[in-house]
N, C-alpha and C. Protein backbone atom coordinates (compact mmCIF):
# COMPACT_ATOMS: atom_id res chain seq x y z
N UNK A 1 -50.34 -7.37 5.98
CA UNK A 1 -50.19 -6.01 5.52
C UNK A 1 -50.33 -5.98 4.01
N UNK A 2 -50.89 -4.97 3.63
CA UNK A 2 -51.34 -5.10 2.36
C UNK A 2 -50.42 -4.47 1.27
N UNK A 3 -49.79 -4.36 -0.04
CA UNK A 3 -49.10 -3.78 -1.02
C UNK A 3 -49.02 -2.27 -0.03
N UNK A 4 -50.41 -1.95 -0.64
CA UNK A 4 -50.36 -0.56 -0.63
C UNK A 4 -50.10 0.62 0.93
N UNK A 5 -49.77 -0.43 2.12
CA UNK A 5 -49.55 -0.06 2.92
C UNK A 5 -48.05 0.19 3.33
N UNK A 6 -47.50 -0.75 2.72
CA UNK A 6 -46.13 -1.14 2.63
C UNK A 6 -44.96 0.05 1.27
N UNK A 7 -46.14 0.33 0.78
CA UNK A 7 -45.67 1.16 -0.25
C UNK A 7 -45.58 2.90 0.42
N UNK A 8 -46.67 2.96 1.20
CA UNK A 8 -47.16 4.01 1.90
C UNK A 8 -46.19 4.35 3.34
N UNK A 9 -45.56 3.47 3.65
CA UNK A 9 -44.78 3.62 4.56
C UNK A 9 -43.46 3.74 4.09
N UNK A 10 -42.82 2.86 3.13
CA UNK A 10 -42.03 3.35 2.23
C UNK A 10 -41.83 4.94 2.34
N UNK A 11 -42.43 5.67 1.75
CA UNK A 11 -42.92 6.90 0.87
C UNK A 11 -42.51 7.51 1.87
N UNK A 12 -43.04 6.97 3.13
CA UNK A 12 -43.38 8.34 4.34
C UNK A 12 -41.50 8.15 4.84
N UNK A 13 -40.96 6.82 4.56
CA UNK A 13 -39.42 6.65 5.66
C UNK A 13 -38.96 7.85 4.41
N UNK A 14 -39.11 7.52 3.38
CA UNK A 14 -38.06 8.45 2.15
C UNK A 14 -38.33 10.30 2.29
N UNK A 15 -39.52 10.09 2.48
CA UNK A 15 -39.59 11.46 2.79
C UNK A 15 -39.12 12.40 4.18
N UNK A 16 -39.34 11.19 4.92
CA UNK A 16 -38.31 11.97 6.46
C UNK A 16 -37.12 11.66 6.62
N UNK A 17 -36.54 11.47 5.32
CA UNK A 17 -34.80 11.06 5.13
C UNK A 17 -34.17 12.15 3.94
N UNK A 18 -35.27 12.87 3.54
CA UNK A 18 -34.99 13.77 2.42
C UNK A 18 -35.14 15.13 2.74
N UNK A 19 -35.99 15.37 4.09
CA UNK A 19 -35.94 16.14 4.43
C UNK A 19 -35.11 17.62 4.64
N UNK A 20 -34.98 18.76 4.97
CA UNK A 20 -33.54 19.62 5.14
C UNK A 20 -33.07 19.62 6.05
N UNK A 21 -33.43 18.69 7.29
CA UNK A 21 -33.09 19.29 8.28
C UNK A 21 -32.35 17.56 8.93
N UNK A 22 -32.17 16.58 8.12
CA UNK A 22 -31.51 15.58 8.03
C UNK A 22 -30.18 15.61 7.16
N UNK A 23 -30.17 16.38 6.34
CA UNK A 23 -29.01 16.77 5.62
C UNK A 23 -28.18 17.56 6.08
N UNK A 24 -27.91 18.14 7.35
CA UNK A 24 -27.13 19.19 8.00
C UNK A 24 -26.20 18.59 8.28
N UNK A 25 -24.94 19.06 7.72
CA UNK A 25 -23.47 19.00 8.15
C UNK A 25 -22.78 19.58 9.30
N UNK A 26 -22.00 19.00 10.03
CA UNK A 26 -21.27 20.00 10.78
C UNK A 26 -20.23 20.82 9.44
N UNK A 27 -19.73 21.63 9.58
CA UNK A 27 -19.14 22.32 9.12
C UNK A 27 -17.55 22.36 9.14
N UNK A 28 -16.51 21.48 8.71
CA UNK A 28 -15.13 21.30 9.07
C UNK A 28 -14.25 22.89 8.29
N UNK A 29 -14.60 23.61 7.68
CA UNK A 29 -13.72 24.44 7.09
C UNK A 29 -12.91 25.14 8.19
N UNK A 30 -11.12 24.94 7.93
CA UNK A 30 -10.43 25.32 8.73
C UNK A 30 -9.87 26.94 8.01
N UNK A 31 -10.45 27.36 7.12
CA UNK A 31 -9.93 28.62 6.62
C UNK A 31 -10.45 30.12 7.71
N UNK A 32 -9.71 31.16 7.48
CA UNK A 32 -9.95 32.36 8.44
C UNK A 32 -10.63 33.08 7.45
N UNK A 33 -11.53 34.19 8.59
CA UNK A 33 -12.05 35.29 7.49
C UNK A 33 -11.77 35.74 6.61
N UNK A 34 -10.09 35.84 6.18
CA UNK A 34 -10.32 36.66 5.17
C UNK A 34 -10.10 35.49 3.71
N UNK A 35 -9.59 34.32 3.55
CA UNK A 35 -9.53 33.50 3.11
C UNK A 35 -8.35 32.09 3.23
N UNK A 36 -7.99 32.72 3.75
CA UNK A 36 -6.34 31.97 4.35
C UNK A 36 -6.62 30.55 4.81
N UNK A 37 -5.86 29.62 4.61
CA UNK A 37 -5.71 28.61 5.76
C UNK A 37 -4.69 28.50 6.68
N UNK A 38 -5.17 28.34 8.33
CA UNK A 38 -3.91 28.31 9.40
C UNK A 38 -3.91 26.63 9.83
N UNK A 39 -3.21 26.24 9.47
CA UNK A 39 -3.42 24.86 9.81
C UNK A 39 -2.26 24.71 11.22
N UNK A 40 -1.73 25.78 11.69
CA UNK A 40 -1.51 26.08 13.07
C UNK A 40 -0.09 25.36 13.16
N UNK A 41 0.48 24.74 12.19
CA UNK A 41 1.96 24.26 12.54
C UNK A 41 3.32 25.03 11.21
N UNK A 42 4.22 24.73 11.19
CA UNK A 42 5.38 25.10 10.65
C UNK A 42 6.23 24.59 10.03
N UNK A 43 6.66 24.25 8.84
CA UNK A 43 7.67 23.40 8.39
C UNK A 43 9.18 23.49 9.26
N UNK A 44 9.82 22.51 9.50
CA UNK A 44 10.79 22.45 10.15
C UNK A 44 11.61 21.73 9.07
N UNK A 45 12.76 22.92 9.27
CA UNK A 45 14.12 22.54 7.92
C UNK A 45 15.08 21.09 8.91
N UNK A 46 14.85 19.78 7.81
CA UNK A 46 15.27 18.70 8.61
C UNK A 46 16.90 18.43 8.14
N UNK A 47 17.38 19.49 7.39
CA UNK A 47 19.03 20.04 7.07
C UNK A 47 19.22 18.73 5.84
N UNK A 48 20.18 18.60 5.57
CA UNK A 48 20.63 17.55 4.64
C UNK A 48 20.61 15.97 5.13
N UNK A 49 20.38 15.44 4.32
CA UNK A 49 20.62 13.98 4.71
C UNK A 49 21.75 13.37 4.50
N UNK A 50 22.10 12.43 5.56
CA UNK A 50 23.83 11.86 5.87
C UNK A 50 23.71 10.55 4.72
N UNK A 51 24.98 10.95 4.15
CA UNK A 51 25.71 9.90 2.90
C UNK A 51 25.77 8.77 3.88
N UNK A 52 25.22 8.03 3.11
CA UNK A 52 25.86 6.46 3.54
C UNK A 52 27.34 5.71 3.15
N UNK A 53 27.29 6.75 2.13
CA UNK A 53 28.71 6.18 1.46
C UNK A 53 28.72 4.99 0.38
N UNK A 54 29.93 4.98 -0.64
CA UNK A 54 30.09 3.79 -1.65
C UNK A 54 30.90 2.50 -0.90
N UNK A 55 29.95 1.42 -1.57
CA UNK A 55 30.61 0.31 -0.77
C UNK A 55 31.98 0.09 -1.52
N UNK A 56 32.69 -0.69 -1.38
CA UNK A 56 34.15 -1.45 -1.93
C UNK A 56 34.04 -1.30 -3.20
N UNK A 57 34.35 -0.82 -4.04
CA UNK A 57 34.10 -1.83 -5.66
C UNK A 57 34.82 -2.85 -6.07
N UNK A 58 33.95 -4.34 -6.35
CA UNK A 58 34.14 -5.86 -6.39
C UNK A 58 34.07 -5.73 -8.17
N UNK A 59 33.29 -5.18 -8.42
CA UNK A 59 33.18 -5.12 -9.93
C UNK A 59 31.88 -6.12 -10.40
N UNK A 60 31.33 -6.87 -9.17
CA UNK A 60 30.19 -7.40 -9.20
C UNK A 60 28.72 -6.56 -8.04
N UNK A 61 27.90 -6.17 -8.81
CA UNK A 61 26.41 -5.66 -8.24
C UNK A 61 26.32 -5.87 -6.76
N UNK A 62 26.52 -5.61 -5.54
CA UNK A 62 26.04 -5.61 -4.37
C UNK A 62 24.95 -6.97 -4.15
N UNK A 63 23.92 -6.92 -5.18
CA UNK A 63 22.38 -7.64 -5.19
C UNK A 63 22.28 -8.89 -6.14
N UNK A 64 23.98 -8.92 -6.64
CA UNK A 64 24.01 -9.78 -8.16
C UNK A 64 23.63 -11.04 -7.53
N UNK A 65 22.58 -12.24 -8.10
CA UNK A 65 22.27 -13.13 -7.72
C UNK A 65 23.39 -14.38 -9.12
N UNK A 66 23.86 -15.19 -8.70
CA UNK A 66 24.45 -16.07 -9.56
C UNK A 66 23.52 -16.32 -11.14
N UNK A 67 24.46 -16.43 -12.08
CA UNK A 67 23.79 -16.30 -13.35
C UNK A 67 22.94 -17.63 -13.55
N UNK A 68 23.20 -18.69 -12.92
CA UNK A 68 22.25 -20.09 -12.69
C UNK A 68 22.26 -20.52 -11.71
N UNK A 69 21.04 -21.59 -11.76
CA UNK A 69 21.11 -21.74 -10.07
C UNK A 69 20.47 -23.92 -10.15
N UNK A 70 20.83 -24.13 -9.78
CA UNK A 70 20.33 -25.95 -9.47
C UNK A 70 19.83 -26.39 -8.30
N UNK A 71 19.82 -24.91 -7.34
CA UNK A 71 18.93 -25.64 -5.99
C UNK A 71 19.45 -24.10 -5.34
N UNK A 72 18.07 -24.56 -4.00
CA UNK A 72 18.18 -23.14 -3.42
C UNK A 72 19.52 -22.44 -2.55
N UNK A 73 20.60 -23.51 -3.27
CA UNK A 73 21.89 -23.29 -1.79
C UNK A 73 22.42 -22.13 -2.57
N UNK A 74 22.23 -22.27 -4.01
CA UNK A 74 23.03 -21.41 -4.93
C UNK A 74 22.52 -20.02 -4.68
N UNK A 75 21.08 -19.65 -4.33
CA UNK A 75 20.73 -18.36 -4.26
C UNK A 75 20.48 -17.85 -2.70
N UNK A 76 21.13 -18.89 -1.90
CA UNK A 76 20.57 -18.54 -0.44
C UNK A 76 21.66 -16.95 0.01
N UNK A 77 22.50 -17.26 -0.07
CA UNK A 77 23.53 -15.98 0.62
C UNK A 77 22.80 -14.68 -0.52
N UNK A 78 22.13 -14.44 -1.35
CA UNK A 78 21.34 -13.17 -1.71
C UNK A 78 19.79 -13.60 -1.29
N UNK A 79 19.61 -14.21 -0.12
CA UNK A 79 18.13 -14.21 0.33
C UNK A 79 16.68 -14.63 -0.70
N UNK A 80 17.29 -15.33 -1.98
CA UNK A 80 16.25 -15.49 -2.88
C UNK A 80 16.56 -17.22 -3.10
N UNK A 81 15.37 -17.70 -3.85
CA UNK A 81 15.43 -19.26 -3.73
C UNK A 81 15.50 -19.86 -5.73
N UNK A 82 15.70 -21.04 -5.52
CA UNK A 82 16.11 -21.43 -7.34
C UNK A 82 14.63 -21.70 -8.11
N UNK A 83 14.40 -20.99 -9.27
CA UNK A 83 13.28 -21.45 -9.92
C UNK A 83 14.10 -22.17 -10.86
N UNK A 84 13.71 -23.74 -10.62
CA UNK A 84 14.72 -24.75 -11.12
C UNK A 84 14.07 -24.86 -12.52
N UNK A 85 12.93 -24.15 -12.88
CA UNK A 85 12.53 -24.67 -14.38
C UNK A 85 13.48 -23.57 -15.14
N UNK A 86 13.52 -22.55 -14.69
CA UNK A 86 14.42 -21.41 -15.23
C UNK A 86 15.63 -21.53 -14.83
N UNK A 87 16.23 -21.70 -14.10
CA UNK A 87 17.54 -22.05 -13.27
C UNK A 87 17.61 -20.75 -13.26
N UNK A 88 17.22 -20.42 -12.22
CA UNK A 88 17.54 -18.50 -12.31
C UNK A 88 16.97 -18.41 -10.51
N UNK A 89 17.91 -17.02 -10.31
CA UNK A 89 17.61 -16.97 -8.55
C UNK A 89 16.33 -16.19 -8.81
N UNK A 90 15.38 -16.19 -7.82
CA UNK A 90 14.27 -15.70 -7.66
C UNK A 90 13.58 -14.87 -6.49
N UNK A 91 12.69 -14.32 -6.42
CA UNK A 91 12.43 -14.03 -4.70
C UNK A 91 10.95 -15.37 -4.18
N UNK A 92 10.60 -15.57 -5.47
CA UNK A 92 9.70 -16.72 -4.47
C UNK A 92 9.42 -17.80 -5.64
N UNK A 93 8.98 -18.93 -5.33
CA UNK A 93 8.56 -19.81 -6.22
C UNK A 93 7.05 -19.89 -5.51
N UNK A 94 7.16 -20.09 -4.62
CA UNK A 94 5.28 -20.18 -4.06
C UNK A 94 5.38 -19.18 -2.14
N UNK A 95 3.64 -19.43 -1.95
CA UNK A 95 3.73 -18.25 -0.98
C UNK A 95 4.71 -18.33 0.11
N UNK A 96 4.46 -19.63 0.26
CA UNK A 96 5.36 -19.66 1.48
C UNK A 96 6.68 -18.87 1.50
N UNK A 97 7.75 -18.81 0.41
CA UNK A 97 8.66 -18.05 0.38
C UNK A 97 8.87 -16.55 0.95
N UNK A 98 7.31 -16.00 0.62
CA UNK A 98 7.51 -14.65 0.86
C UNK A 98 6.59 -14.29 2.38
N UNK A 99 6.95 -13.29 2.71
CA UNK A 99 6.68 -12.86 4.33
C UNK A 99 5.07 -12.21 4.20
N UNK A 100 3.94 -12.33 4.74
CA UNK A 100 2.84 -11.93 5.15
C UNK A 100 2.73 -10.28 5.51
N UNK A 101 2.23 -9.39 4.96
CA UNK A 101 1.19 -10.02 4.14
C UNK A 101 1.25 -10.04 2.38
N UNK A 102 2.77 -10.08 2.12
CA UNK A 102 3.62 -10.19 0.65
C UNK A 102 2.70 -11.16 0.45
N UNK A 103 2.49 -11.65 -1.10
CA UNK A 103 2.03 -12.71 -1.56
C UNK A 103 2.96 -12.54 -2.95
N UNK A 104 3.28 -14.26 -3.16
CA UNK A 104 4.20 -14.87 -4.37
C UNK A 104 3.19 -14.33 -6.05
N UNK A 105 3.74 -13.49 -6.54
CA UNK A 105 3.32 -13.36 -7.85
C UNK A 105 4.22 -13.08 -8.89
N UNK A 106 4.46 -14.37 -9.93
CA UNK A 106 5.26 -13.81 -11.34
C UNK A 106 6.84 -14.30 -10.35
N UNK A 107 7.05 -14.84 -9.60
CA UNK A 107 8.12 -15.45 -8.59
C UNK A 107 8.98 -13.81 -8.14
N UNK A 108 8.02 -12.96 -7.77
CA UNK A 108 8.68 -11.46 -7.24
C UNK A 108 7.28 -11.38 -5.85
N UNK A 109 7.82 -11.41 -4.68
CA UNK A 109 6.92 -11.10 -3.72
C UNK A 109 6.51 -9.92 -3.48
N UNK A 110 5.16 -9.52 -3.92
CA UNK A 110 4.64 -7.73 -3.69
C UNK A 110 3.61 -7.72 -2.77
C-alpha cells in the first residue's frame, strides 16, 4: 500500500468521525419546563445526634502514647509500634505495620 493511500484512508476514517450525526448525545437533563429541577426525593430530618458522652478524667489523653519507647511492648496497649531511632511510639515503621490498602509513610499509615 502506498503513502498516499494510507493517507487517503486516514482522511476518509476522520471525516466519518467528525461528522454531525456521530456527535449526537442522548440528552440527560433532569430539569422541568419551566426551569426547576425534580430530582423526585425529599430530605428527611435525621433529628439530633446521640452524645456519646465524656470518658473518666485520668488527666492523661485517652490516645497518649508513652513519652519514650525501647521496643514495641512499650507502645503496644495504644496499637502503635517503637521507632527505636527516635524512641517515640509510632503508627508504622515499615508496610507491614499498617493494614492494606494503608501504606507506611513518614511512620503515619495513610
Amino acid at each position: 500500500m502506498t503513502n498516499q493511500r494510507i493517507w487517503g484512508m486516514v482522511a476518509a476514517c476522520l471525516a466519518a468521525a467528525c461528522s454531525s450525526t456521530a456527535n449526537t448525545l442522548p440528552s440527560f437533563d433532569a430539569s422541568t419546563r419551566d426551569g426547576t429541577t425534580d430530582l423526585g426525593v425529599s430530605p428527611t430530618d435525621l433529628g439530633t445526634p446521640m452524645d456519646l458522652g465524656t470518658p473518666a478524667d485520668t488527666g492523661i489523653p485517652v490516645d497518649a502514647a508513652p513519652a519514650s519507647c525501647a521496643s514495641d511492648r512499650d507502645c503496644s496497649a495504644q496499637g502503635l509500634v517503637c521507632d527505636l531511632a527516635a524512641q517515640r511510639c509510632v503508627q508504622c515503621n515499615a508496610q507491614a505495620d499498617c493494614m492494606a490498602p494503608r501504606v507506611c509513610f513518614l511512620h503515619a499509615c495513610q
